[in-house]
Protein backbone atom coordinates (compact mmCIF):
# COMPACT_ATOMS: atom_id res chain seq x y z
CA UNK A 1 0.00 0.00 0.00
CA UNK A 2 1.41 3.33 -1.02
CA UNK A 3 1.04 6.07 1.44
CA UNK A 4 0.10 9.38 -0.20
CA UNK A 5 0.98 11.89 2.24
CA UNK A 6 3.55 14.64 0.90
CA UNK A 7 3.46 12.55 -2.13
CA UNK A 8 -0.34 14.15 -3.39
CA UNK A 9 -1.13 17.50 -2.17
CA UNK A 10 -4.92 17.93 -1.99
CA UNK A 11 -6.84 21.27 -2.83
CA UNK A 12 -10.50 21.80 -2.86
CA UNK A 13 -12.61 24.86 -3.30
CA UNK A 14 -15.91 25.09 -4.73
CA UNK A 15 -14.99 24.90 -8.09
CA UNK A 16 -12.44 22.41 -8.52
CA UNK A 17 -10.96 19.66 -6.39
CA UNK A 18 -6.95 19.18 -7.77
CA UNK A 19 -4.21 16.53 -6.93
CA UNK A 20 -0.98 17.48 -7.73
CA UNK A 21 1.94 14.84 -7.99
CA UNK A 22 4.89 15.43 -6.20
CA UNK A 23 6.69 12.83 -8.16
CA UNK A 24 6.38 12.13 -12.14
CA UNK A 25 6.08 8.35 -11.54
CA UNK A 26 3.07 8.63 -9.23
CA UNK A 27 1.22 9.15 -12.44
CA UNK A 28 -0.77 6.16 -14.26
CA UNK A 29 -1.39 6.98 -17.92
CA UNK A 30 -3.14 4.34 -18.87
CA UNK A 31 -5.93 4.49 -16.23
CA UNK A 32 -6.13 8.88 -17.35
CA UNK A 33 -6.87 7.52 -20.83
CA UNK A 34 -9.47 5.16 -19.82
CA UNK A 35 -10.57 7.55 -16.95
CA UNK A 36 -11.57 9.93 -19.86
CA UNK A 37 -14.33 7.55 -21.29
CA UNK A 38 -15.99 7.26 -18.02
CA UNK A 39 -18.19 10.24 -17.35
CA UNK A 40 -21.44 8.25 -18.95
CA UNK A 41 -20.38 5.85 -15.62
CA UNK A 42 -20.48 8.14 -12.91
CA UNK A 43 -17.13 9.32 -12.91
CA UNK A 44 -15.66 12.81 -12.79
CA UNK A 45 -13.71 14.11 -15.96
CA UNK A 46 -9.95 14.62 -15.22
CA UNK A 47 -8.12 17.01 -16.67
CA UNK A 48 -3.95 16.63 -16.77
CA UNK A 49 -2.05 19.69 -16.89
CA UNK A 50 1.03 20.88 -15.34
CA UNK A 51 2.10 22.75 -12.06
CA UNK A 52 5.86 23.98 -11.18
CA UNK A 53 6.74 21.21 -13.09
CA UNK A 54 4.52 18.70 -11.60
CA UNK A 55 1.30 16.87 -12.66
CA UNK A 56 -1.54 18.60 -11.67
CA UNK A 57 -4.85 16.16 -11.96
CA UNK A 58 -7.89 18.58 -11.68
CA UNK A 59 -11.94 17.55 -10.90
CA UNK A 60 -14.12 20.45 -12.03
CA UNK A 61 -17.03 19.83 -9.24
CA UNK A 62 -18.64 22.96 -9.88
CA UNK A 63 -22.16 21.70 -11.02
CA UNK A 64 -22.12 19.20 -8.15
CA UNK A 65 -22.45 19.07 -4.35
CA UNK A 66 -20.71 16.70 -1.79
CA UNK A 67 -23.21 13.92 0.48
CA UNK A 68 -21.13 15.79 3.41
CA UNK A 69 -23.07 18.82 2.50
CA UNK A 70 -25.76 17.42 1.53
CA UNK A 71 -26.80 14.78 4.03
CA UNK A 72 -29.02 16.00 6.67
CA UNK A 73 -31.05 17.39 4.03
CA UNK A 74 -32.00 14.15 2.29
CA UNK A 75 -34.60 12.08 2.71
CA UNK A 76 -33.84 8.77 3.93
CA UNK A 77 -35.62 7.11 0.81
CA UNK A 78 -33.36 9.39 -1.37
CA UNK A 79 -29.90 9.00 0.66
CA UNK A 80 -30.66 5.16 0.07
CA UNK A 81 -30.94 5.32 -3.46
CA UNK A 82 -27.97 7.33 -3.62
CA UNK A 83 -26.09 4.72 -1.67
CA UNK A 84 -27.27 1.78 -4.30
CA UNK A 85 -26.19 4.18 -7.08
CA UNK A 86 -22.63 4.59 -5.35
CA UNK A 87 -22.39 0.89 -4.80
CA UNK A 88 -23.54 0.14 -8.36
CA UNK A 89 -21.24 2.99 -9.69
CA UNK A 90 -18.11 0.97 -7.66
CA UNK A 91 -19.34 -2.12 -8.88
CA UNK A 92 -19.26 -1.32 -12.90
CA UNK A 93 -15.78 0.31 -12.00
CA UNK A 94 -14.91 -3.56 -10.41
CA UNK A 95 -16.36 -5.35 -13.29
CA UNK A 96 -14.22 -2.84 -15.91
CA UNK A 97 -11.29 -4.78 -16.13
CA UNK A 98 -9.27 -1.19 -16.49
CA UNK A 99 -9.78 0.38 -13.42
CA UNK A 100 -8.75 -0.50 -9.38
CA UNK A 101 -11.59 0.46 -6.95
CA UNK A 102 -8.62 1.25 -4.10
CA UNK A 103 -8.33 4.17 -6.71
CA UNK A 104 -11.93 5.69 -6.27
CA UNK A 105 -12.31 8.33 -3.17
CA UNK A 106 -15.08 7.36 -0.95
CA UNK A 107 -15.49 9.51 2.06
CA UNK A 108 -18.79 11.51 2.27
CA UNK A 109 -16.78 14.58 1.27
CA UNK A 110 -15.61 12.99 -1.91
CA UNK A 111 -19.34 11.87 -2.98
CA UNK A 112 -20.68 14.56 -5.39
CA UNK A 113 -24.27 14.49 -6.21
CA UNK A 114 -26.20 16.17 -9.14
CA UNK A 115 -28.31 18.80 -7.70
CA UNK A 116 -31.10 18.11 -10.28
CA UNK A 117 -31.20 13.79 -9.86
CA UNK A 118 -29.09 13.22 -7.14
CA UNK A 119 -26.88 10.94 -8.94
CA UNK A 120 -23.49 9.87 -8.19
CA UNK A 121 -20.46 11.10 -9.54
CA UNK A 122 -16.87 10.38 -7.88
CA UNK A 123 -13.23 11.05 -8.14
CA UNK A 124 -11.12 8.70 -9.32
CA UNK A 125 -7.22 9.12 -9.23
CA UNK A 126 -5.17 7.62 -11.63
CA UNK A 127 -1.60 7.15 -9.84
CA UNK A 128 0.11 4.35 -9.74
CA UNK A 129 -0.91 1.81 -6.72
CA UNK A 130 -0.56 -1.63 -6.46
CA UNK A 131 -3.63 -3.56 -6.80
CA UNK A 132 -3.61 -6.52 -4.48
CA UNK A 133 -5.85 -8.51 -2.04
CA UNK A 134 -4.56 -6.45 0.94
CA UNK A 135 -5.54 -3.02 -0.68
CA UNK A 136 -8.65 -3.93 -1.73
CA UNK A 137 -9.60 -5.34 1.54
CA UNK A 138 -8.46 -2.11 2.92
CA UNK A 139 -11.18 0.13 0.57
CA UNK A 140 -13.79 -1.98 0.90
CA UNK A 141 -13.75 -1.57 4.83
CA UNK A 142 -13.51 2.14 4.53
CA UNK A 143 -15.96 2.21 2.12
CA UNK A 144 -18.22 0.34 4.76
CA UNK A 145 -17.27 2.71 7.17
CA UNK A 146 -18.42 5.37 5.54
CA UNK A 147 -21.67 3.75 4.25
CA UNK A 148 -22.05 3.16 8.45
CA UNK A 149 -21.76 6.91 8.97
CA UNK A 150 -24.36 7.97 6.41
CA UNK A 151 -26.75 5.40 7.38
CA UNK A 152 -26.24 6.52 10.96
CA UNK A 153 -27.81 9.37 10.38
CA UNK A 154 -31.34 7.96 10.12
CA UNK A 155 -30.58 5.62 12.78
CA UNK A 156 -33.95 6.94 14.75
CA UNK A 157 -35.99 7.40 11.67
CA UNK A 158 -35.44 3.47 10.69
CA UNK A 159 -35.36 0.64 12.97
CA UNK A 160 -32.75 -1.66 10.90
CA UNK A 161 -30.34 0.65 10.54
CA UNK A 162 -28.36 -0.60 13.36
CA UNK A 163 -28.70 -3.75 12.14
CA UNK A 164 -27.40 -3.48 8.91
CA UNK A 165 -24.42 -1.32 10.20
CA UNK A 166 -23.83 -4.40 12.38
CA UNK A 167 -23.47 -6.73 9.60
CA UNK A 168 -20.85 -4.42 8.13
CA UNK A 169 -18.35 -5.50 10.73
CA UNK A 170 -17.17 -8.61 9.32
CA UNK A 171 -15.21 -8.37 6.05
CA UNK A 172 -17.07 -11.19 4.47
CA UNK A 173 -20.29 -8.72 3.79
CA UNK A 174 -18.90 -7.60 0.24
CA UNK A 175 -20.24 -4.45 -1.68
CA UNK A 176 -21.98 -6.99 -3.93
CA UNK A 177 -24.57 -8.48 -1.25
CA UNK A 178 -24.28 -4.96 0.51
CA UNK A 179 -26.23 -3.21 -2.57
CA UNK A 180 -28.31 -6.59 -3.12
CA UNK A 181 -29.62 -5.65 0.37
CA UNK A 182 -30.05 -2.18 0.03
CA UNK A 183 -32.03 -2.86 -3.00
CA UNK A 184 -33.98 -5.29 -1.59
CA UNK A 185 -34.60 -2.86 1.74
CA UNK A 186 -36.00 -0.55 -0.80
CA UNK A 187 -38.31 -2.84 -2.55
CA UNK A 188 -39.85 -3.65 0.70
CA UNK A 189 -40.69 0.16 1.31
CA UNK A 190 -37.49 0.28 3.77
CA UNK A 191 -40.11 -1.70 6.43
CA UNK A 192 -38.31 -4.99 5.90
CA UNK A 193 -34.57 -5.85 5.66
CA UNK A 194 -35.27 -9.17 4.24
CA UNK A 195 -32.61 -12.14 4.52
CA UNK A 196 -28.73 -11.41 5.07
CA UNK A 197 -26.76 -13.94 3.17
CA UNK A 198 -24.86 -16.02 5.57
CA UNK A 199 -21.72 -14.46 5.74
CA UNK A 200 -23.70 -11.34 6.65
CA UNK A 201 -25.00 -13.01 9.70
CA UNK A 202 -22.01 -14.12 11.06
CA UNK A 203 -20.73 -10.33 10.76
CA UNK A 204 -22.96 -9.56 13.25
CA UNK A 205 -22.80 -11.56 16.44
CA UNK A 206 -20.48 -13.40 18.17
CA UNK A 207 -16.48 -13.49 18.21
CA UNK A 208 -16.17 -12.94 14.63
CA UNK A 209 -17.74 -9.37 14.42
CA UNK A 210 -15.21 -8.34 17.58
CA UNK A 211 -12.34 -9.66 16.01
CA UNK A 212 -13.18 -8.01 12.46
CA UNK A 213 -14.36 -4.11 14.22
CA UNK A 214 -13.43 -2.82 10.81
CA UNK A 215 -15.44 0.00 11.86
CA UNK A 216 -13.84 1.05 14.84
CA UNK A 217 -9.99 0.06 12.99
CA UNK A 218 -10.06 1.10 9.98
CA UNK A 219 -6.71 1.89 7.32
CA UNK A 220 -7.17 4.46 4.81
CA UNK A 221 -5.91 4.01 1.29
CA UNK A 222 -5.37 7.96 0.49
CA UNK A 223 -4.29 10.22 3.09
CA UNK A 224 -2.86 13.29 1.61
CA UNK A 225 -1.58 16.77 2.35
CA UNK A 226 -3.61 19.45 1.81
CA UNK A 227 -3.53 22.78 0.53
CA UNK A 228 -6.48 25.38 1.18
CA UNK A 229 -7.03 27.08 -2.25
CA UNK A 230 -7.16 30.96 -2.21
């Protein structure tokens, strides 16, 4: 796992959110070229240009607003469908063949939403990280982590919120059954969970959940420096 701090410097303002490269071989030019083709998936345009020397990757975000902003605004019927859209949006990414999932941000912050339909549109980095096992088991507990925190939100509006945020413990409740459930949560007018597959159910009692607290443990992929824009 590569860690990004003083290697990506971070800046964000309301307009743009840019990553600049502090070294040239951080960059990945085959995932920019196929990250260019991906808008139509939910993915932000990047555009490559060039800072004191150094690759600049920048996000125009200005049409969009984050979940973090966003969130106790929503809903609970809309946050949900924009949590099946994420996890479908991560999911085509997965199935791509081109493109590493450890390499799509995921923190509330980093969620941008359409202001018109609410859908989902993300930032992915293409920098060179190796894809292994390790790193994917990494992003798929933070991105469980952060699916905890948003649901958490409506934690008194919805009685099985708690439980699914339980099940999320173990590692063996991939982003696969995850958005099976969520879809199925919403076909049942969010008043039944319905079944959690087996692995699910193991996530939330016993010895296995408290030995797998990804929640309460969990490794980021990207942690960078950051930069306030002015």
């Amino acid at each position: 796992m590569m860690n990004f701090m003083g290697k990506v410097i971070e800046i964000k303002d309301t307009q743009n959110y840019a990553y600049i490269l502090e070294s040239p071989s951080l960059f990945f030019a085959v995932g920019y070229k196929v990250l260019l083709g991906q808008e139509k998936n939910g993915f932000i345009r990047c555009t490559k240009v060039t800072h004191n020397g150094k690759d600049k990757l920048i996000y125009d975000i200005s049409k969009y607003k984050t979940l973090e902003a966003l969130l106790y605004t929503l809903r609970f019927d809309t946050t949900l469908n924009v949590l099946i859209n994420l996890l479908e949006t991560i999911l085509l990414a997965k199935s791509n063949g081109f493109m590493q999932c450890e390499n799509i941000l995921i923190s509330p912050d980093h969620i941008f939403l359409d202001g018109e339909n609410y859908q989902v549109n993300l930032i992915y980095l293409p920098v060179n990280q190796e894809s292994d096992s390790e790193n994917f088991s990494i992003f798929e507990a933070e991105l469980k982590t952060n699916l905890c925190v948003i649901l958490s939100t409506y934690t008194g509006k919805n009685p099985y919120i708690a439980t699914l945020c339980q099940a999320m413990n173990n590692p063996g409740f991939a982003i696969e059954e995850i958005c099976t459930v969520l879809k199925e949560f919403k076909q049942n007018n969010y008043k039944k969970l319905g079944t959690l597959g087996s692995k699910a159910k193991d996530r939330t009692s016993g010895k296995t959940a408290e030995n797998n607290d990804l929640i309460g443990n969990v490794k980021k992929l990207f942690s960078f420096t950051r930069k306030e824009s002015r």
